[in-house]
C-alpha atoms as a PDB file:
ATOM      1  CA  UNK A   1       8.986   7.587  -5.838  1.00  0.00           C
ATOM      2  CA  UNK A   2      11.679   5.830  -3.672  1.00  0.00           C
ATOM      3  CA  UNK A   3      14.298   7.810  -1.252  1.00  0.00           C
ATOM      4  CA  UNK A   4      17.704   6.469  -1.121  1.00  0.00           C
ATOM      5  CA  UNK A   5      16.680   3.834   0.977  1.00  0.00           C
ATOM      6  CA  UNK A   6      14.397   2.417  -1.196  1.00  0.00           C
ATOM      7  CA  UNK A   7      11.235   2.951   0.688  1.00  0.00           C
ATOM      8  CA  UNK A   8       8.522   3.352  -1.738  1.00  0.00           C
ATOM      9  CA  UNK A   9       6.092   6.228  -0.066  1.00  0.00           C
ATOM     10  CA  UNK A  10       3.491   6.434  -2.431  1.00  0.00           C
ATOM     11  CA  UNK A  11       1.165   3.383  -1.099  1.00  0.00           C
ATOM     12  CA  UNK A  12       1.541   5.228   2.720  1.00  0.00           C
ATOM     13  CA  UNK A  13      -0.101   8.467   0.894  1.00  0.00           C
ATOM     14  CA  UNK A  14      -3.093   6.171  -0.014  1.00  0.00           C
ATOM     15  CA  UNK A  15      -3.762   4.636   2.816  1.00  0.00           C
ATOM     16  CA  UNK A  16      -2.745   7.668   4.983  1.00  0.00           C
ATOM     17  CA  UNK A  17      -6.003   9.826   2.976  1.00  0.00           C
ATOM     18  CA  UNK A  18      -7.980   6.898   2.854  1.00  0.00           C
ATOM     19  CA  UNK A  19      -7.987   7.354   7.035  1.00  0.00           C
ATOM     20  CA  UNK A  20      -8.420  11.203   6.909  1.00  0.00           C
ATOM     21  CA  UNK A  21      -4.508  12.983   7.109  1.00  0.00           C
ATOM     22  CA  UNK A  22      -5.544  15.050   4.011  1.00  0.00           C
ATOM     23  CA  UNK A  23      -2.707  17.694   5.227  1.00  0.00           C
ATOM     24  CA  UNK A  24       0.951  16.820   5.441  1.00  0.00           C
ATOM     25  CA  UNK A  25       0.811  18.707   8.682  1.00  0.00           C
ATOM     26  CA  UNK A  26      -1.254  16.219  10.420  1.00  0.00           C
ATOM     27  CA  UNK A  27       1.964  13.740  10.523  1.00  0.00           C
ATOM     28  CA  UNK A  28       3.244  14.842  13.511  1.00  0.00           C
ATOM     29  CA  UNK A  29       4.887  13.232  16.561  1.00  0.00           C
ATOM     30  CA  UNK A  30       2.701  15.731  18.771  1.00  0.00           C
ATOM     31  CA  UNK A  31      -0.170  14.175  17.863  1.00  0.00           C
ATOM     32  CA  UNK A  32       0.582  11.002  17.579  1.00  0.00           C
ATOM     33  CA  UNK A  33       3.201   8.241  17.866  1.00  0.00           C
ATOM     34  CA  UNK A  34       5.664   6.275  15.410  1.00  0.00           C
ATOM     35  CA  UNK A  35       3.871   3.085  16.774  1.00  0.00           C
ATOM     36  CA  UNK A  36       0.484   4.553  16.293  1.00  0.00           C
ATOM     37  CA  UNK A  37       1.518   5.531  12.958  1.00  0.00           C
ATOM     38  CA  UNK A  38       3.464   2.072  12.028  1.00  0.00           C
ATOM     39  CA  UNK A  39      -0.185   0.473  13.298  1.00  0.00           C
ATOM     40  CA  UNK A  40      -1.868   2.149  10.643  1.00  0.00           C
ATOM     41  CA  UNK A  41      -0.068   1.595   8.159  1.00  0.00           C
ATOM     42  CA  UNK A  42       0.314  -2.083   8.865  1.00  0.00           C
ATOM     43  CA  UNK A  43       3.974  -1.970   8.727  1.00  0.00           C
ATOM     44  CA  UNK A  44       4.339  -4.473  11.521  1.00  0.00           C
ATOM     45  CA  UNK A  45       8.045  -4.456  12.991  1.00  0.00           C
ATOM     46  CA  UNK A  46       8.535  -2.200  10.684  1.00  0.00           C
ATOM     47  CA  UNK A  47       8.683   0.831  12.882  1.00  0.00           C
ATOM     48  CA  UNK A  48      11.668   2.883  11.503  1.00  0.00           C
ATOM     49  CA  UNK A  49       9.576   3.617   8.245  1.00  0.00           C
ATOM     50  CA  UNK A  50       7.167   5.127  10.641  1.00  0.00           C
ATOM     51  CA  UNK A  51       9.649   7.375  12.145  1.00  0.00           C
ATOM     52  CA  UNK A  52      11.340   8.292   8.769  1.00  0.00           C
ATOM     53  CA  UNK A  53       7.666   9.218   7.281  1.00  0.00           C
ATOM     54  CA  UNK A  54       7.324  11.516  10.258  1.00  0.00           C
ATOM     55  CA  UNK A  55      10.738  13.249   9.946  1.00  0.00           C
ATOM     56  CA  UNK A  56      10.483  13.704   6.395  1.00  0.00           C
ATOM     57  CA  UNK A  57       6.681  15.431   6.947  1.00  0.00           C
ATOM     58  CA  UNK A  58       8.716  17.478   9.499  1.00  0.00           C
ATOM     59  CA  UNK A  59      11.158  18.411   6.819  1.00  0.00           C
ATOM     60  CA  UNK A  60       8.679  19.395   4.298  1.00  0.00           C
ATOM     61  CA  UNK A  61       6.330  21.349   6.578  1.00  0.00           C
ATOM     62  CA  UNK A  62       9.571  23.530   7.770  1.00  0.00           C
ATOM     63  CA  UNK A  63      10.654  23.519   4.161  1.00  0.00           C
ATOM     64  CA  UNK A  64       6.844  25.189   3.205  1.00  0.00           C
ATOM     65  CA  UNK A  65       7.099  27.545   5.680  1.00  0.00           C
ATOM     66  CA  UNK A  66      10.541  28.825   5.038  1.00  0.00           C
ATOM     67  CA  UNK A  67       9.450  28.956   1.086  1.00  0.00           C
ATOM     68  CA  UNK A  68      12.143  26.754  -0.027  1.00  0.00           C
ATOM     69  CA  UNK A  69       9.302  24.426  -1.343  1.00  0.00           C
ATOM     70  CA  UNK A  70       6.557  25.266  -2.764  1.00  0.00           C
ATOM     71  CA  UNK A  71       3.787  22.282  -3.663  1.00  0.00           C
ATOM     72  CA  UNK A  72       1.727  22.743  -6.864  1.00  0.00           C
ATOM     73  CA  UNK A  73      -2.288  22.859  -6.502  1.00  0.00           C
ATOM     74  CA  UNK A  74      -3.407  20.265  -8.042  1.00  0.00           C
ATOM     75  CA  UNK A  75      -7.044  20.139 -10.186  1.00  0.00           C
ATOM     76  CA  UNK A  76      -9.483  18.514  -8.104  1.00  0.00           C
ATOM     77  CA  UNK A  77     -10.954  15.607 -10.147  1.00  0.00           C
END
C-alpha cells in the first residue's frame, strides 16, 4: 500500500503492534510526539513520515467517527 508519495505504510503497522498501538487511536500528537514517534520507528531524519502517519491516523479516526469509513473486522487467527 503506498500513498501518492510513495511511502510504503505497511512495515510502520508491524512494528507499530509489535510495541503495543493495537488501536489507530493511540497515534496521536496528544500523547505523544512526531520525534517520539520517528524514534520508534527508526526513521532517523526522517521525521516528516512521522508527522504524515499521525495526520493520516487523524484523518481516519475523524473519518470513523463521522461514518464515512467503516473498517472490516477481521477473523482473529
Amino acid at each position: 500500500m503506498r500513498n501518492r508519495d510513495s511511502i510504503r505504510f505497511a512495515p510502520f503497522g508491524e512494528i507499530l503492534k509489535a510495541k503495543g498501538f493495537t488501536w489507530l487511536n493511540l497515534i496521536d500528537r496528544n500523547l505523544f510526539s512526531a520525534q517520539d514517534l520517528a524514534g520508534w520507528l527508526d526513521l532517523g531524519e526522517q521525521i516528516g513520515i512521522a508527522f504524515t502517519i499521525m495526520q493520516y491516523a487523524k484523518f481516519d479516526i475523524d473519518a470513523i467517527r463521522s461514518g464515512r469509513l467503516i473498517i472490516p473486522t477481521l477473523p482473529s487467527p
